[in-house]
Protein backbone atom coordinates (compact mmCIF):
# COMPACT_ATOMS: atom_id res chain seq x y z
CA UNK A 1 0.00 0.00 0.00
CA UNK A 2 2.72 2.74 -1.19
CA UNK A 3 0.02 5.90 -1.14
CA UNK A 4 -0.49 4.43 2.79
CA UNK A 5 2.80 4.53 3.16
CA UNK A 6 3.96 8.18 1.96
CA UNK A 7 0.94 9.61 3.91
CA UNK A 8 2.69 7.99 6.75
CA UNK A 9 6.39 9.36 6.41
CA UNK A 10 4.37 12.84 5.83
CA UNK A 11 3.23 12.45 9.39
CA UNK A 12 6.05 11.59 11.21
CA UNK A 13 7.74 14.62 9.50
CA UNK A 14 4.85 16.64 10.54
CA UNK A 15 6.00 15.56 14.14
CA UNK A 16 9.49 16.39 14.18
CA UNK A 17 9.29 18.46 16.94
CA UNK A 18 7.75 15.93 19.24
CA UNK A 19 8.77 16.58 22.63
CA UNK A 20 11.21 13.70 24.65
CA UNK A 21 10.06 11.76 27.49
CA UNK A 22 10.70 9.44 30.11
CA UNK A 23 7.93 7.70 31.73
CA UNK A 24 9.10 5.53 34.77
CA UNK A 25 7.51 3.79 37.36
CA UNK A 26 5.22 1.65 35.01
CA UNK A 27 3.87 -1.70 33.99
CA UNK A 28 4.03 -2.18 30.34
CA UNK A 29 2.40 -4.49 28.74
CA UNK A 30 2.16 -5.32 25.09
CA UNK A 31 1.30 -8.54 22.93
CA UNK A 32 5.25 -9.87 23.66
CA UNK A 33 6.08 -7.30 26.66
CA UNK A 34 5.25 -7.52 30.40
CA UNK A 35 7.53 -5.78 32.78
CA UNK A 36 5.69 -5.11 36.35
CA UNK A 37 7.72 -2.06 36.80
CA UNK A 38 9.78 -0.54 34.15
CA UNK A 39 10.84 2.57 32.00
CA UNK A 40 10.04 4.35 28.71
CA UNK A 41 12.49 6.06 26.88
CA UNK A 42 11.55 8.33 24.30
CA UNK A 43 13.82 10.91 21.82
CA UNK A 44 12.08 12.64 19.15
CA UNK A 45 8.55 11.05 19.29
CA UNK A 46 9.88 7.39 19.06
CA UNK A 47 11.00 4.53 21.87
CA UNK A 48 14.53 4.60 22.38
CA UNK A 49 14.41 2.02 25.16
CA UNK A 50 12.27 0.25 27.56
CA UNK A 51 13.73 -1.63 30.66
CA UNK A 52 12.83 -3.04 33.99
CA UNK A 53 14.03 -0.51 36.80
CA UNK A 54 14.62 2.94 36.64
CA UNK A 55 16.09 4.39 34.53
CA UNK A 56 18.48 8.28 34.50
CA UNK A 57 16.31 10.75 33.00
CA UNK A 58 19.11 13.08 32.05
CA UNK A 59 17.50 15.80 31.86
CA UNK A 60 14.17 14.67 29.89
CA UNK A 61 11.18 15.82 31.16
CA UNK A 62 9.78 12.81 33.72
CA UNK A 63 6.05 11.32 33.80
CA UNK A 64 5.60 9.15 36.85
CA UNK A 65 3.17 6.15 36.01
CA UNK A 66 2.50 5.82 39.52
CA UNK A 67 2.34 2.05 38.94
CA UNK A 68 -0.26 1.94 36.40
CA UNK A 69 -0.25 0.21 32.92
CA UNK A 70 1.03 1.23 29.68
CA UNK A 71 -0.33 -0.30 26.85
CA UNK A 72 0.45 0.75 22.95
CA UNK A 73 -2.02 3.46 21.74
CA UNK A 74 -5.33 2.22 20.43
CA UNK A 75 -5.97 1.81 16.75
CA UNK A 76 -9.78 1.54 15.10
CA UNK A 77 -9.09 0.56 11.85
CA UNK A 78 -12.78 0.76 10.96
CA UNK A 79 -14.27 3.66 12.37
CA UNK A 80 -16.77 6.44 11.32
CA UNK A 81 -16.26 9.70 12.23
CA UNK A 82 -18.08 12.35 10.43
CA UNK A 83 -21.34 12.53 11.25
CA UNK A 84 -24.35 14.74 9.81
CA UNK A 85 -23.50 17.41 7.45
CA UNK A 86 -19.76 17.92 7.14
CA UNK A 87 -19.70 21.63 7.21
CA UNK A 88 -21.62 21.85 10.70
CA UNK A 89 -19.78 18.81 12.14
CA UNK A 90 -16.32 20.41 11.18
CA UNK A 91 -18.15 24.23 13.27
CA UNK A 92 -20.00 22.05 16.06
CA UNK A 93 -18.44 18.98 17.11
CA UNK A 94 -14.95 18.34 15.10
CA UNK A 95 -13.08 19.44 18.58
CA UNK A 96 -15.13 18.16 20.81
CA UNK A 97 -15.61 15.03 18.88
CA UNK A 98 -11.28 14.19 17.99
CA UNK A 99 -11.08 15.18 21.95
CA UNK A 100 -13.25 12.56 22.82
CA UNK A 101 -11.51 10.26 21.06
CA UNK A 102 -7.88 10.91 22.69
CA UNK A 103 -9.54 10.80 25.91
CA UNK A 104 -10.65 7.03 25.06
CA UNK A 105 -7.09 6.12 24.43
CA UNK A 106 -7.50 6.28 20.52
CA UNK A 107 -4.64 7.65 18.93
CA UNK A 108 -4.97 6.20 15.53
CA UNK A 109 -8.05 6.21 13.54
CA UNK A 110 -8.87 4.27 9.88
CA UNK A 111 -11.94 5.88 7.93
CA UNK A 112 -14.51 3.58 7.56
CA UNK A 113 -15.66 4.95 3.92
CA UNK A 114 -15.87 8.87 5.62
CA UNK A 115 -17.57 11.26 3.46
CA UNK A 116 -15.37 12.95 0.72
CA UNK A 117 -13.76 15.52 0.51
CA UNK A 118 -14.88 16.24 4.54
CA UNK A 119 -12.23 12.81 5.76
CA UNK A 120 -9.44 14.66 3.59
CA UNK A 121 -9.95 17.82 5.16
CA UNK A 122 -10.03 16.25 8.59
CA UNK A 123 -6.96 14.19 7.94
CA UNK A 124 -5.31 17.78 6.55
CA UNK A 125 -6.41 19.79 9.81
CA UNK A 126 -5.06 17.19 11.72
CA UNK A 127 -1.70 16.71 10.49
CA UNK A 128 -0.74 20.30 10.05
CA UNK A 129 -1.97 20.32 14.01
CA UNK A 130 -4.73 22.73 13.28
CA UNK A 131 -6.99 20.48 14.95
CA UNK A 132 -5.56 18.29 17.68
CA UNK A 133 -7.21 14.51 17.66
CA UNK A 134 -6.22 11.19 16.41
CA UNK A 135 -3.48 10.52 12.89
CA UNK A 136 -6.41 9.60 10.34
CA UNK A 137 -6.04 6.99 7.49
CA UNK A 138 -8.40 8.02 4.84
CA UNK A 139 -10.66 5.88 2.90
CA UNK A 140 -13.08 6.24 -0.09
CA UNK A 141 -16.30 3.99 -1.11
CA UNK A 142 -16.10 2.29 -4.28
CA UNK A 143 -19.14 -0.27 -3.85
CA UNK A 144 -19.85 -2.60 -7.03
CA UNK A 145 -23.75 -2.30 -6.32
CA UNK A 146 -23.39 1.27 -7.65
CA UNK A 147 -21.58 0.85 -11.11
CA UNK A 148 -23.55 -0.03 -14.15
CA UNK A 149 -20.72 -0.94 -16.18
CA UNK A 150 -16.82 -1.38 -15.32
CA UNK A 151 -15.89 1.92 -16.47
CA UNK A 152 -17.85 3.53 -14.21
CA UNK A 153 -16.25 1.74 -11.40
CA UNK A 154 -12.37 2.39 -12.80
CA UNK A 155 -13.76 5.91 -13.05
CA UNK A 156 -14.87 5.93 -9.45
CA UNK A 157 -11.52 4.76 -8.38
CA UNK A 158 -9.10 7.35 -10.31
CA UNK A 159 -11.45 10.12 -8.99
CA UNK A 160 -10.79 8.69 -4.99
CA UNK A 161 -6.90 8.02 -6.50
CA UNK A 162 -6.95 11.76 -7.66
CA UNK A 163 -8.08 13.12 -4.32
CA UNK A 164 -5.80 11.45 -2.41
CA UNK A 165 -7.46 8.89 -0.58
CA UNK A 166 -5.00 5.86 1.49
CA UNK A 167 -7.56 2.83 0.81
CA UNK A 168 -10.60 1.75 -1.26
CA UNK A 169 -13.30 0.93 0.54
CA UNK A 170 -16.07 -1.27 -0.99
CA UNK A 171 -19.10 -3.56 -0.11
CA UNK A 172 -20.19 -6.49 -1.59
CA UNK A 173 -22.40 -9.76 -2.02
CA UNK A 174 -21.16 -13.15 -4.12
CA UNK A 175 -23.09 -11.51 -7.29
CA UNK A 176 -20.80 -8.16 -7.18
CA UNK A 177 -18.01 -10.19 -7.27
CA UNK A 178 -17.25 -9.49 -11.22
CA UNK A 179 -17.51 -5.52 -10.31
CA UNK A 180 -15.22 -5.84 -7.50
CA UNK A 181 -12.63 -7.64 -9.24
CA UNK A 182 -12.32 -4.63 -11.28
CA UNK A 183 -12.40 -1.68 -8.51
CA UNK A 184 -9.41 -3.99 -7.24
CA UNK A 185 -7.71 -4.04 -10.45
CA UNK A 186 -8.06 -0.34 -10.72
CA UNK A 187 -7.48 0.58 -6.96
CA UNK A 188 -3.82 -0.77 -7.99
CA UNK A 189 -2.83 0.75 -10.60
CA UNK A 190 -2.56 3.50 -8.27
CA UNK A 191 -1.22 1.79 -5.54
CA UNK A 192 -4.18 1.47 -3.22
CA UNK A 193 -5.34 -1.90 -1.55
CA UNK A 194 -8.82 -2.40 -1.28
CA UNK A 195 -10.98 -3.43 2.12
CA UNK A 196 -14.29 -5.41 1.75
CA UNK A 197 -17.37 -4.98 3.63
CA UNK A 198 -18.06 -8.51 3.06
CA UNK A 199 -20.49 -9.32 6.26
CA UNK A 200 -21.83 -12.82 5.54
CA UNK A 201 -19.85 -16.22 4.58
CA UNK A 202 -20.37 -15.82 0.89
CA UNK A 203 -19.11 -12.59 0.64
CA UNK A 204 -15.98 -12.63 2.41
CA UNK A 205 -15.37 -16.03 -0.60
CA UNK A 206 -16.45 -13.50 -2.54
CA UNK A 207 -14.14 -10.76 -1.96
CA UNK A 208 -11.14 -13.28 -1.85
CA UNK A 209 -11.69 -14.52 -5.37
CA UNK A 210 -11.92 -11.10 -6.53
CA UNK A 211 -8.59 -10.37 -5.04
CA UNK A 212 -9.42 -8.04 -2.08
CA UNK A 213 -6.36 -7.22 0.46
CA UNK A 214 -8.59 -6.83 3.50
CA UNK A 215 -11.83 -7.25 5.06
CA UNK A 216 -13.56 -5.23 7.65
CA UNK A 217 -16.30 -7.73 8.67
CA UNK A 218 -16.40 -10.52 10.82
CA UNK A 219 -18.89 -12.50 8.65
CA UNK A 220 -22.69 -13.40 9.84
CA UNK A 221 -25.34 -15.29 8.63
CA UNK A 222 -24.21 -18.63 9.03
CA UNK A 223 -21.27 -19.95 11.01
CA UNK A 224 -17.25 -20.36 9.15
CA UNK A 225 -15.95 -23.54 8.86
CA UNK A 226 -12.61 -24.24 9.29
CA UNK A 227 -12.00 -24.42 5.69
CA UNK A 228 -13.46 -20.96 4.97
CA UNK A 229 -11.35 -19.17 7.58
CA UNK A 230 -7.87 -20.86 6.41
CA UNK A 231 -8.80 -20.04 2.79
CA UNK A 232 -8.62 -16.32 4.73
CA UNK A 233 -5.25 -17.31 6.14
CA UNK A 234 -3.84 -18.60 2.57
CA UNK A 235 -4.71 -15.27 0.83
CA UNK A 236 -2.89 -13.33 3.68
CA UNK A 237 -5.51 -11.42 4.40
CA UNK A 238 -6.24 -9.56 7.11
CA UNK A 239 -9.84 -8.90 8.83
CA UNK A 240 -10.96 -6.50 11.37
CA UNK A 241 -13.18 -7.18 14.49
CA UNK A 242 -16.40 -5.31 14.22
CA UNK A 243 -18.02 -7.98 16.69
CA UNK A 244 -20.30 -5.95 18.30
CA UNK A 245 -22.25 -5.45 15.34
CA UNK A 246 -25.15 -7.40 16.02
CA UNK A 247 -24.55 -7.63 19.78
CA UNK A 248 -27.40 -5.49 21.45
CA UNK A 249 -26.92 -1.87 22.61
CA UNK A 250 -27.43 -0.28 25.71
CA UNK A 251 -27.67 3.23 27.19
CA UNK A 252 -26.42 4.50 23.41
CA UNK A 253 -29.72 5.51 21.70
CA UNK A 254 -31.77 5.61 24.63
CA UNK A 255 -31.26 5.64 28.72
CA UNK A 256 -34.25 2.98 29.05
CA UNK A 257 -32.17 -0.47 29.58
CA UNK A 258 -33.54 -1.14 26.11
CA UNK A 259 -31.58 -2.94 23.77
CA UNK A 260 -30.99 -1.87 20.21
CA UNK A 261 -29.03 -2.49 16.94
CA UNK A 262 -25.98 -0.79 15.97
CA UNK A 263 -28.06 1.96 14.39
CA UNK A 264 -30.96 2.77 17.03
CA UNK A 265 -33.22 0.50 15.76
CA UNK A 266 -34.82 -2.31 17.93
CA UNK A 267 -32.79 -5.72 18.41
CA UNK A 268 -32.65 -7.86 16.73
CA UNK A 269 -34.91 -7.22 13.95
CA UNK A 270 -32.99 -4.29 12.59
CA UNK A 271 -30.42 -7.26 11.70
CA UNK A 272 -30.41 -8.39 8.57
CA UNK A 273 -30.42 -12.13 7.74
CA UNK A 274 -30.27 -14.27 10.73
CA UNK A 275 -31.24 -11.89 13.08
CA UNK A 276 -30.15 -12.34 17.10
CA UNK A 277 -28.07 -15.44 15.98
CA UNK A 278 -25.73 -12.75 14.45
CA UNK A 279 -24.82 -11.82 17.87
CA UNK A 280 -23.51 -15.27 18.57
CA UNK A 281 -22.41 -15.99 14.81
CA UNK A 282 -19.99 -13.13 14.84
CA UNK A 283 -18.07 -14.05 17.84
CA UNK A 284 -17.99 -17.56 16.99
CA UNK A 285 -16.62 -16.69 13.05
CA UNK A 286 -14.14 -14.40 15.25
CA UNK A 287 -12.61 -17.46 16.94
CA UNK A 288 -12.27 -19.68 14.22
CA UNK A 289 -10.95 -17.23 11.79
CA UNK A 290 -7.89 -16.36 14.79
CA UNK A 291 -7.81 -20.31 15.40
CA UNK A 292 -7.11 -21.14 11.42
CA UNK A 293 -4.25 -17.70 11.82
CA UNK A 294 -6.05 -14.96 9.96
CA UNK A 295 -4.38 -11.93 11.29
CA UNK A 296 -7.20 -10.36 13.27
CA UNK A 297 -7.85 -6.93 14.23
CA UNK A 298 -9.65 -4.35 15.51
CA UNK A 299 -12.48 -2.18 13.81
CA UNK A 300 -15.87 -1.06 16.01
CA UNK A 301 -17.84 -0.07 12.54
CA UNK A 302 -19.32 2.50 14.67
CA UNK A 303 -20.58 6.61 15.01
CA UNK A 304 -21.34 6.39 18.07
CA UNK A 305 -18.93 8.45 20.81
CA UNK A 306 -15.65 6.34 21.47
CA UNK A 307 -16.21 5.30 24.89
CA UNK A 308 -19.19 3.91 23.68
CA UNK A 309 -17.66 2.19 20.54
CA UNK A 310 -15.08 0.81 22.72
CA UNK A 311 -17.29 -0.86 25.18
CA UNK A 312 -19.12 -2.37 22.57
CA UNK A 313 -16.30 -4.33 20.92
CA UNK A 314 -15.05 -5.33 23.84
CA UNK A 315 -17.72 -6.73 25.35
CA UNK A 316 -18.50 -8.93 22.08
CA UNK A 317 -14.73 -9.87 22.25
CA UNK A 318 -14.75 -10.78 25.71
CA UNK A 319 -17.10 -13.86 24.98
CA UNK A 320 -14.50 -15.47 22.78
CA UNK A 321 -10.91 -14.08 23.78
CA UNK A 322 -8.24 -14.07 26.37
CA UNK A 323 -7.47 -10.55 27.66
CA UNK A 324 -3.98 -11.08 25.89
CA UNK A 325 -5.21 -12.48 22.87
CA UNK A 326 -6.92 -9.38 22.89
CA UNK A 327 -4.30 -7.15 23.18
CA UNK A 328 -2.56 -9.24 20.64
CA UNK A 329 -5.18 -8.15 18.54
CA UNK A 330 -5.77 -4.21 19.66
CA UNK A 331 -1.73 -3.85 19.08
CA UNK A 332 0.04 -5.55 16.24
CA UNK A 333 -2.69 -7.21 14.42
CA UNK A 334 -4.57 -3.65 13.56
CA UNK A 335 -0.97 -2.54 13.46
CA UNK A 336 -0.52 -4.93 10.39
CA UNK A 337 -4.09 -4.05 8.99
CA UNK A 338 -3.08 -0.93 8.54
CA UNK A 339 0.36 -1.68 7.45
CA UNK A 340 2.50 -0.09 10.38
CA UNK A 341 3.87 -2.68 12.23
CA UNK A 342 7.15 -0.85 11.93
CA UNK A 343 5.80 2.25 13.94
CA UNK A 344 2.61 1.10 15.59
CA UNK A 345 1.36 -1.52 17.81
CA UNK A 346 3.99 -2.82 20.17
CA UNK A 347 6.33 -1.04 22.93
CA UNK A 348 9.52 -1.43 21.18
CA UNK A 349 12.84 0.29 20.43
CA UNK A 350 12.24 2.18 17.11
CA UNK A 351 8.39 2.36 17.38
CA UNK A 352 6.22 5.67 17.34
CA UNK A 353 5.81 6.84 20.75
CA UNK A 354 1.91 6.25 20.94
CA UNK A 355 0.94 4.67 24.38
CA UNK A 356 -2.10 4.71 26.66
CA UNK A 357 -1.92 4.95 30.66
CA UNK A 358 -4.57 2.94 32.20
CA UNK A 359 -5.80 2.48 35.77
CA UNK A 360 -6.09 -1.34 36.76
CA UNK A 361 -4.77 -4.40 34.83
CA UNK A 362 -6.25 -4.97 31.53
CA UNK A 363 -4.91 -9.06 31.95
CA UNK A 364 -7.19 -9.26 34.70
CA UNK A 365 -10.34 -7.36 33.37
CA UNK A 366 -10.04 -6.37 30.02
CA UNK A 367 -12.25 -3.37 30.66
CA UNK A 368 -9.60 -1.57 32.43
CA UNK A 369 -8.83 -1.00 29.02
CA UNK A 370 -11.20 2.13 29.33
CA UNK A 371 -9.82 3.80 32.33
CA UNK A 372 -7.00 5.51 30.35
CA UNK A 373 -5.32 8.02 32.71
CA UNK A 374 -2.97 9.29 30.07
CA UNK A 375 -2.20 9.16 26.61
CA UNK A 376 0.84 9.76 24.51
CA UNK A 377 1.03 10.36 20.77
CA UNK A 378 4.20 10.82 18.92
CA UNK A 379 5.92 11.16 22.00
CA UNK A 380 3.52 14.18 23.36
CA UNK A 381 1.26 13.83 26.00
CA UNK A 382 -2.05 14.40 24.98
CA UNK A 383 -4.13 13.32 27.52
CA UNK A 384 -3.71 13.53 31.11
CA UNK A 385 -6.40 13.19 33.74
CA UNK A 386 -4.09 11.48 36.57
């Protein structure tokens, strides 16, 4: 994904200036990392070091963990953002909104298929620090069910190509699968992977055979079979989370204990297909896709406000996961979804300084996960609400 890539490097040159840190007296814990008390090093908004002890601040400025637990900065590689009209969100709600999102630990944020040109604009505001908030990957739809004819599609994808845009998004069923073949053919020839809303069994076959890189669905509808999820693994592809789909909602659209779909409408008949055995389909399909070693990572598919979004997911993932497998898959399997496993993900020498500070240990209750005290990004600290 070389367009992915650039947008990346432009970044971390936007961040030059990132302040140096030490942060001592912490637990750190990653997918391959757990130190009970230990130290962060960080020059120039990347790890330099991390070690057990103390360690001599020379003259960095110090942030005292006070025994809590550092974990790698959340990534939702499937998230949307904008919501409403894009001029009034971007007036109203764009601080409040990117705020929220630090505040939940988020420091790294994958378009779901935003609207255009209002993701660009956010992504642009964003990295020149205009707007403080989250690095966004930007996306643009390119769904088959639109496109009467294959030109249309290639057309579709030059215009996204021509704005800019990191990744093709598209959705499909089995009988799009012609159409998508040739959004992915186009997608690159300007060097732009494509990620497939592919939500039942079918479809993610589907998607595969038409040469998709990714998939941001957890399929539905019917349970995977072992065979299905390691034809996944074969094509190296990755897929996101997005368990909570179908699981019902609480306290999101309404205060009332009532539970809802995803989008406000009542549980489980605002499901398509299969209805409430989604909620357990999705979970299940979760398990056997990690078991058969798809990389899997984490997407919430949500608008919703983060905290919310968060919860969500990981109550879905809780059903099926250890608390390390899952921050296995918060850190370096998103980390590979979006193609940064060389910056993102882990708590490593060399890495991007982008680390949450959490009360309570996330290895014995996953949800500690949400009580982020701090949060660092690019070796700043963003967040602090010890």
């Amino acid at each position: 994904m070389a367009r992915l890539f650039v947008a990346w490097l432009a970044f971390v040159a936007s961040t030059a200036a990132a302040q140096d840190l030490v942060i001592t007296n912490a637990r750190i814990l990653d997918a391959g990392t757990d130190v009970a008390r230990g130290s962060i090093v960080i020059e120039d908004g990347r790890i330099v070091s991390v070690a057990a002890g103390a360690v001599a601040a020379a003259g960095k400025p110090t942030l005292d963990a006070g025994g809590r637990t550092v974990v790698p900065g959340y990534i939702d590689a499937h998230r949307h953002i904008i919501g409403g009209d894009t001029d009034r969100w971007f007036r109203e709600q764009s601080v409040q909104r990117m705020q929220e999102f630090l505040d939940a630990g988020f420091t790294t944020l994958m378009s779901g298929g935003g609207p255009m040109p209002g993701i660009m604009e956010l992504k642009r505001r964003i990295d020149s620090g205009e707007l403080k908030g989250p690095r966004v990957i930007t996306s643009g739809r390119a769904d088959p069910a639109n496109f009467k004819t294959e030109e249309e599609a290639r057309a579709q994808v030059r215009s996204l190509a021509a704005a800019g845009v990191e990744i093709i998004k598209a959705a499909v069923t089995p009988a799009e699968k012609a159409m998508l073949a040739v959004v992915v053919d186009e997608a690159r020839k300007h060097g732009l992977d494509v990620m497939v809303h592919a939500v039942t069994a079918p479809a993610m076959i589907a998607a595969i055979e038409a040469g998709a890189a990714k998939l941001v669905h957890t399929p539905h509808d019917s349970f995977l079979t072992n065979e299905q999820a390691k034809r996944v693994a074969d094509a190296g592809i990755e897929n996101l989370s997005t368990v909570g789909f179908a699981v019902p909602v609480f306290n999101v659209f309404n205060q009332d204990n009532v539970p809802t779909f995803r989008d406000g409408t009542p549980w489980p008949s605002g499901i398509l297909g299969t209805g409430s055995n989604a909620a357990g389909e999705k979970p299940v399909n979760a398990r056997t896709l990690w078991d058969n070693g798809v990389v899997y990572g984490f997407g919430t598919d949500t608008n919703y406000l983060p905290l919310d979004g968060f919860y969500q997911e990981l109550k879905a993932l809780n059903l099926m996961f250890s608390p390390r497998d899952i921050v296995k898959l918060m850190g370096p399997n998103t980390a590979a979804f979006i193609e940064m496993t060389d910056d993102l993900g882990s708590i490593a020498p060399g890495k991007i300084a982008d680390l949450a500070i959490v009360d309570g240990d996330p290895l014995k209750l996953i949800f500690n996960l949400l009580n982020v005290a701090v949060v660092v990004q690019g070796g700043k600290i963003v967040v602090d609400h010890r």
